[in-house]
C-alpha atoms as a PDB file:
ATOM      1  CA  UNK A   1     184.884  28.282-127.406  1.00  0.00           C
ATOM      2  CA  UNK A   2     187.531  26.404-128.912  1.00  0.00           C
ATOM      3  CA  UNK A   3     189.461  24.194-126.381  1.00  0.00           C
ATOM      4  CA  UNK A   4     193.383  25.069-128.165  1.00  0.00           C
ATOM      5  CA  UNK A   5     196.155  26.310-126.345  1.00  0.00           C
ATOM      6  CA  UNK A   6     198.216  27.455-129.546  1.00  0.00           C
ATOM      7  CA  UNK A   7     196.670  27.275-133.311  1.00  0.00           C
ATOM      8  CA  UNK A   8     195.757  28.428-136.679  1.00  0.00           C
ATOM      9  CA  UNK A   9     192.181  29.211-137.081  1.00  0.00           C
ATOM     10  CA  UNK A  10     191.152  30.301-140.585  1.00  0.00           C
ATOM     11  CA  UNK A  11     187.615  31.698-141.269  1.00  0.00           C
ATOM     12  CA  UNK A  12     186.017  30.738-144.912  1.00  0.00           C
ATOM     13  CA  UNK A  13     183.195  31.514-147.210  1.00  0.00           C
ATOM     14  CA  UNK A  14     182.160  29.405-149.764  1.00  0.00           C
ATOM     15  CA  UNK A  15     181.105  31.307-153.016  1.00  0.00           C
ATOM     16  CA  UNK A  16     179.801  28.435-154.898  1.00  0.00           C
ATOM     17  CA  UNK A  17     182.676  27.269-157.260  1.00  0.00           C
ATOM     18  CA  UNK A  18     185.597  27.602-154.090  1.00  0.00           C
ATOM     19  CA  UNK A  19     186.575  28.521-150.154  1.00  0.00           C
ATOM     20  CA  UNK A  20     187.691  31.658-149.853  1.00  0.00           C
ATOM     21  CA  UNK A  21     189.273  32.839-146.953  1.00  0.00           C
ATOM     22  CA  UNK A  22     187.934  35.821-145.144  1.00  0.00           C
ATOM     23  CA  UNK A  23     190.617  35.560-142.085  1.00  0.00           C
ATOM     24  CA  UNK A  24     193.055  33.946-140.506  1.00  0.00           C
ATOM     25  CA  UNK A  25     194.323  34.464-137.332  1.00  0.00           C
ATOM     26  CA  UNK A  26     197.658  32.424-135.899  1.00  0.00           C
ATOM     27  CA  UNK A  27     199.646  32.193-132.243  1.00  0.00           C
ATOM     28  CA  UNK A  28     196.648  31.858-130.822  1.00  0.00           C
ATOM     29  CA  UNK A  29     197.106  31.137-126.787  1.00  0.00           C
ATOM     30  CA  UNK A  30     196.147  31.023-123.522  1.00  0.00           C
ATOM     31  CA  UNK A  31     192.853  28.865-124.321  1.00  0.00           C
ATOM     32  CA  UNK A  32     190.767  28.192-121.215  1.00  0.00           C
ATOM     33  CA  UNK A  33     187.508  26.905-120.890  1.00  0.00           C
ATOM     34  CA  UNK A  34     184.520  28.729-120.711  1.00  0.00           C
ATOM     35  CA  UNK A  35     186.977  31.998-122.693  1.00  0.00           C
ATOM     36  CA  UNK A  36     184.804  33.974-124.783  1.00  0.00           C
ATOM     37  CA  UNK A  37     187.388  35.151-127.814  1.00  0.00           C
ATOM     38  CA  UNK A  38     186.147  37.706-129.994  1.00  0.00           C
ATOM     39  CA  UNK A  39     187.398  37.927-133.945  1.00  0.00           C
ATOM     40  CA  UNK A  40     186.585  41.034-136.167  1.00  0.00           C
ATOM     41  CA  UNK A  41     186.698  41.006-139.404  1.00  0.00           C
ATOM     42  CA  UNK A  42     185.699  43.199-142.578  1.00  0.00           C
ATOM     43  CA  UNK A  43     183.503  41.452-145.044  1.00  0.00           C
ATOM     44  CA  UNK A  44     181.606  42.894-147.393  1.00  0.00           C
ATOM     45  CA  UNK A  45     179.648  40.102-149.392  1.00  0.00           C
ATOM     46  CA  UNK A  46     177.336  37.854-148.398  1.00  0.00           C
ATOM     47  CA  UNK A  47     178.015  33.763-148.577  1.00  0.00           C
ATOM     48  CA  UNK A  48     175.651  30.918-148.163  1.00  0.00           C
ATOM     49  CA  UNK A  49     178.406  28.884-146.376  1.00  0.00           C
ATOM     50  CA  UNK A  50     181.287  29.632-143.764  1.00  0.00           C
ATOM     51  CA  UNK A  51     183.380  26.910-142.179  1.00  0.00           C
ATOM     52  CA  UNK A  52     186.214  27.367-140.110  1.00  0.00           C
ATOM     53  CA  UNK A  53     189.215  25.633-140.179  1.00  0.00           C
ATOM     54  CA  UNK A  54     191.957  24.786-137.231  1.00  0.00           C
ATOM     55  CA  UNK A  55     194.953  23.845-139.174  1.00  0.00           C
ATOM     56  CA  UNK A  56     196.881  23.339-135.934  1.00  0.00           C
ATOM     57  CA  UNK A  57     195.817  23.498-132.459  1.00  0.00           C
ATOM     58  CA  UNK A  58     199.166  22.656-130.776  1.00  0.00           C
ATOM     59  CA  UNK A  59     199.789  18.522-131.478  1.00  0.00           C
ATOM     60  CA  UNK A  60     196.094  18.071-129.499  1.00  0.00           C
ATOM     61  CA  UNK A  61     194.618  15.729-132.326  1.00  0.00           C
ATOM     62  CA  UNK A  62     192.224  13.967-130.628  1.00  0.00           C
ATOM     63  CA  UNK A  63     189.208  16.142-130.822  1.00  0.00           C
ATOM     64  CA  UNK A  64     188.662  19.830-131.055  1.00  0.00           C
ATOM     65  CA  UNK A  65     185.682  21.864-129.323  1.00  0.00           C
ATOM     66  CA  UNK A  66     183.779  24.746-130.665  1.00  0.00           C
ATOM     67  CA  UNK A  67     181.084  25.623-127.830  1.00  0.00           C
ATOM     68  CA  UNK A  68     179.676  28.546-129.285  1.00  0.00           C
ATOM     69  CA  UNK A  69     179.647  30.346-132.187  1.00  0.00           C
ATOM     70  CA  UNK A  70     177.819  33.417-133.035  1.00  0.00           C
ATOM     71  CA  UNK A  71     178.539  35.237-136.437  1.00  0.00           C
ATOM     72  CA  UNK A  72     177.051  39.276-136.370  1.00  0.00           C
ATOM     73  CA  UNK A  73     177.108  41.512-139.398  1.00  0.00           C
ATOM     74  CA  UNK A  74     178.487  45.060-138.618  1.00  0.00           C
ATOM     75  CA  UNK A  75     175.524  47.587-138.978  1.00  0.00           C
ATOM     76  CA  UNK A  76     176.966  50.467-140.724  1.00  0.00           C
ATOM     77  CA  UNK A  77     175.601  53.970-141.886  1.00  0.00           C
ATOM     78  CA  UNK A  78     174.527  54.489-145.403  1.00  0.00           C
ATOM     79  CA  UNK A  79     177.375  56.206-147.208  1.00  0.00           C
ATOM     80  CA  UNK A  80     175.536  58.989-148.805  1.00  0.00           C
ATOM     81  CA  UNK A  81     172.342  59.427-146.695  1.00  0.00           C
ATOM     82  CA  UNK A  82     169.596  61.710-147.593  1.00  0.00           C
ATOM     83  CA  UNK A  83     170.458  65.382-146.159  1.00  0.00           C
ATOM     84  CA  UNK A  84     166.826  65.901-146.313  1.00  0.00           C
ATOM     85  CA  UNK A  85     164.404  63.538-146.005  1.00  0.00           C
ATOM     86  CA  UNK A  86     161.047  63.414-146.210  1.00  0.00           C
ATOM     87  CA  UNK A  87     159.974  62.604-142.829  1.00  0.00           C
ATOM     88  CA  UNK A  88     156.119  61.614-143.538  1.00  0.00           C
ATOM     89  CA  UNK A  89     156.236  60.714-147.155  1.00  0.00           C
ATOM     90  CA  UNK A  90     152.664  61.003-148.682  1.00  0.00           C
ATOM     91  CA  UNK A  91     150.822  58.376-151.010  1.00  0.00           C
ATOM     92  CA  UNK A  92     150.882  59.272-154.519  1.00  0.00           C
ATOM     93  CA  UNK A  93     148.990  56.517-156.390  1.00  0.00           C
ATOM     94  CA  UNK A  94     145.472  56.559-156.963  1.00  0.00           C
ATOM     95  CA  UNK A  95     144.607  53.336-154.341  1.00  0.00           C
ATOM     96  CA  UNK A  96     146.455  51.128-152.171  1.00  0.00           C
ATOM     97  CA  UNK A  97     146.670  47.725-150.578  1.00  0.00           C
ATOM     98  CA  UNK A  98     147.608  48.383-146.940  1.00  0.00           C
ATOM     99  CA  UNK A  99     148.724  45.648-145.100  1.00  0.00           C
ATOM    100  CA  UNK A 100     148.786  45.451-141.680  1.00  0.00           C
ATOM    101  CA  UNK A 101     150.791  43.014-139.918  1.00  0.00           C
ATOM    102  CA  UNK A 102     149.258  42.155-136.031  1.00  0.00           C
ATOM    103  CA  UNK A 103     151.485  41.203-133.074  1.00  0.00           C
ATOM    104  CA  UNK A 104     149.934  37.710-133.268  1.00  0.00           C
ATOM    105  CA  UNK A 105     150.909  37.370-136.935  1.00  0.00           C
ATOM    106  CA  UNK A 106     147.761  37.866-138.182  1.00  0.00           C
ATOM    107  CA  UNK A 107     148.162  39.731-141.219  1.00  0.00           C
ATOM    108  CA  UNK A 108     144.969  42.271-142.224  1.00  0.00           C
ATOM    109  CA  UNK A 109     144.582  43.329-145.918  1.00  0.00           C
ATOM    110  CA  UNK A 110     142.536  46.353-147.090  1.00  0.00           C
ATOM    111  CA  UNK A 111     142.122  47.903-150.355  1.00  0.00           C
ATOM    112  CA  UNK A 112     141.850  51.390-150.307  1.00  0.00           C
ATOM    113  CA  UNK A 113     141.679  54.960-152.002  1.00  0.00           C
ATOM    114  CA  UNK A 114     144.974  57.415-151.746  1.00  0.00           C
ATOM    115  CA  UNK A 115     143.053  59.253-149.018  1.00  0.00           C
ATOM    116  CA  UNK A 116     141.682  56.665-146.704  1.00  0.00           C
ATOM    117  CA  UNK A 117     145.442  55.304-146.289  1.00  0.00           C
ATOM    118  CA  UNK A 118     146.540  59.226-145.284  1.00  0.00           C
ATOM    119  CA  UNK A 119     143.243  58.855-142.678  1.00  0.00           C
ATOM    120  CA  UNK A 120     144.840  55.520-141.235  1.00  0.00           C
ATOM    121  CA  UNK A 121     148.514  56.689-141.018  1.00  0.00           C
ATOM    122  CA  UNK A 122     147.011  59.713-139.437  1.00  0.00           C
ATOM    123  CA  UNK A 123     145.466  57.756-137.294  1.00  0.00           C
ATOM    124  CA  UNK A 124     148.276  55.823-135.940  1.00  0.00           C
ATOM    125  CA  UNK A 125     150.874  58.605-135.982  1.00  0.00           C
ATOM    126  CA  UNK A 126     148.302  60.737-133.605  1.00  0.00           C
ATOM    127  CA  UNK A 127     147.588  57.445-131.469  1.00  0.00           C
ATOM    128  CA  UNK A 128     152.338  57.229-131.435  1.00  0.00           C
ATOM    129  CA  UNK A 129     151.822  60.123-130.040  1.00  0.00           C
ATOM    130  CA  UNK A 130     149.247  59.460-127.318  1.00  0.00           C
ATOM    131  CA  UNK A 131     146.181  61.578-129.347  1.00  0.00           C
ATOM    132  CA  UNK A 132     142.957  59.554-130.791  1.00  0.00           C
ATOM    133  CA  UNK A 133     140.457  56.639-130.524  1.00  0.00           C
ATOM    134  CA  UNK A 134     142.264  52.560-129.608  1.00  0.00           C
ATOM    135  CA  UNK A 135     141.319  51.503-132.657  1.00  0.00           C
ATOM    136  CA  UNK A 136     140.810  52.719-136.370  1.00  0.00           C
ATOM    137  CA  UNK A 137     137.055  51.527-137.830  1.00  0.00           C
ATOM    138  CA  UNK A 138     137.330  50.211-141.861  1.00  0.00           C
ATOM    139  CA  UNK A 139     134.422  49.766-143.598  1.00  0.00           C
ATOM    140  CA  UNK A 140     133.747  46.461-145.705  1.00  0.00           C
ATOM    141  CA  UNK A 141     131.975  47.670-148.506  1.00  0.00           C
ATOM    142  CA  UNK A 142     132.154  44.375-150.281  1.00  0.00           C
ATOM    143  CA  UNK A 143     130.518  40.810-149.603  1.00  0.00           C
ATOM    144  CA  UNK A 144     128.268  42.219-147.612  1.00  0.00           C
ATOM    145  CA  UNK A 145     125.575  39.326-147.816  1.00  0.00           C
ATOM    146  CA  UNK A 146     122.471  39.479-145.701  1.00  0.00           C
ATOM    147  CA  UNK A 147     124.478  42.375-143.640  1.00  0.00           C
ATOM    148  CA  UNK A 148     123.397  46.217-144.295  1.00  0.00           C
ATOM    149  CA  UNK A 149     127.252  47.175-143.138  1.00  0.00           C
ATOM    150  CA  UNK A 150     130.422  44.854-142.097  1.00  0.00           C
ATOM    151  CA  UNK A 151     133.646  46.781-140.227  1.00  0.00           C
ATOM    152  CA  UNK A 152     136.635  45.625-139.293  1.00  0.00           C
ATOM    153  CA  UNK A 153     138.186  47.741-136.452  1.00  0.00           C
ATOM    154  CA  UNK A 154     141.562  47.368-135.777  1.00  0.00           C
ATOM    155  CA  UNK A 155     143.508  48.638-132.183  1.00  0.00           C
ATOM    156  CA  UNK A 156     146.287  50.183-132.142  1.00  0.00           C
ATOM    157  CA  UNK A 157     148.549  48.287-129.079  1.00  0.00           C
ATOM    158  CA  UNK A 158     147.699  44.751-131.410  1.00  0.00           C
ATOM    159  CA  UNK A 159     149.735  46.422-134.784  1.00  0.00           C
ATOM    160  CA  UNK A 160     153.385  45.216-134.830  1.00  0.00           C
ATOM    161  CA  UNK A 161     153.612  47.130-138.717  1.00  0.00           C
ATOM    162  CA  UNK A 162     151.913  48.071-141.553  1.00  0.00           C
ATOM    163  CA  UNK A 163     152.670  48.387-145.401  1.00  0.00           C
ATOM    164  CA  UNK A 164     151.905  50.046-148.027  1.00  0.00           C
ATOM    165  CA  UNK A 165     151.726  49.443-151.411  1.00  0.00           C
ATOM    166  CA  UNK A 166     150.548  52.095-153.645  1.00  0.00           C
ATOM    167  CA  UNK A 167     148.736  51.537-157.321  1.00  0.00           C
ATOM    168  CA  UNK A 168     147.024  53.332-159.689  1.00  0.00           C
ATOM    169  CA  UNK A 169     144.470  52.065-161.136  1.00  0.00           C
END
């Protein structure tokens, strides 16, 4: 909060060669402390730097407070959105690395066919919807070693996400 009773506070962006200002707003009044002011503003590119700056805040020169800050970007809808879209779209490329990103941060890769990444999405859209095994079995058939099989199995309430990116071969 800024600790003003009147002034001139003008929002900037810096685009790299100059400050441009995205708003300005003036008469402000009223300040009290701990008063949460909220300023809404369109702006629709993004800048590596903002600044504001209080131009006048009513002959107080001494000091001025900011207390908070917070700085949102307005969620909007897509303009043209799909009328129809393809609600489970299906792997087209030959393989694909599927990555799978764990709720500790762990991050599982797995090379696989077209198919085998249409078994695991099956997998975890059946367990979404309370059908199916915990956990999804994939079998290491590489770098075995001394080992006649190696799996990794992987359970479904430790998967924050998972990614995939398709190839062909």
């Amino acid at each position: 909060m800024l600790n003003l009773w009147n002034c001139i506070i003008i929002f900037e962006a810096f685009d790299g060669q100059e400050w441009i200002v995205l708003d300005t707003q003036t008469n402000q009044t009223d300040w009290a402390t701990n008063f949460k002011r909220d300023y809404t503003f369109n702006n629709d590119n993004f800048y590596r730097q903002y600044r504001i700056n209080i131009t006048s805040n009513n002959g107080f020169s001494s000091f001025t407070v900011i207390e908070e800050l917070e700085m949102m970007e307005k969620i909007g809808t897509p303009t043209n959105p799909d009328p129809n879209p393809e609600p489970e779209p299906e792997p087209t490329g030959d393989n694909a690395l599927l990555v799978i990103k764990m709720i500790s941060g762990l991050e599982k890769e797995f090379e696989l066919t077209a198919s085998e990444v249409q078994d695991f999405i099956d997998w975890y859209n059946g367990r979404a919807d309370g059908r199916g095994k915990e956990t999804y079995m994939f079998d290491k058939d590489f770098n075995k070693g001394p080992f006649t099989s190696r799996k990794d199995y992987v359970a479904f309430s430790k998967v924050q996400s998972f990614e995939v990116m398709e190839y062909t071969k």
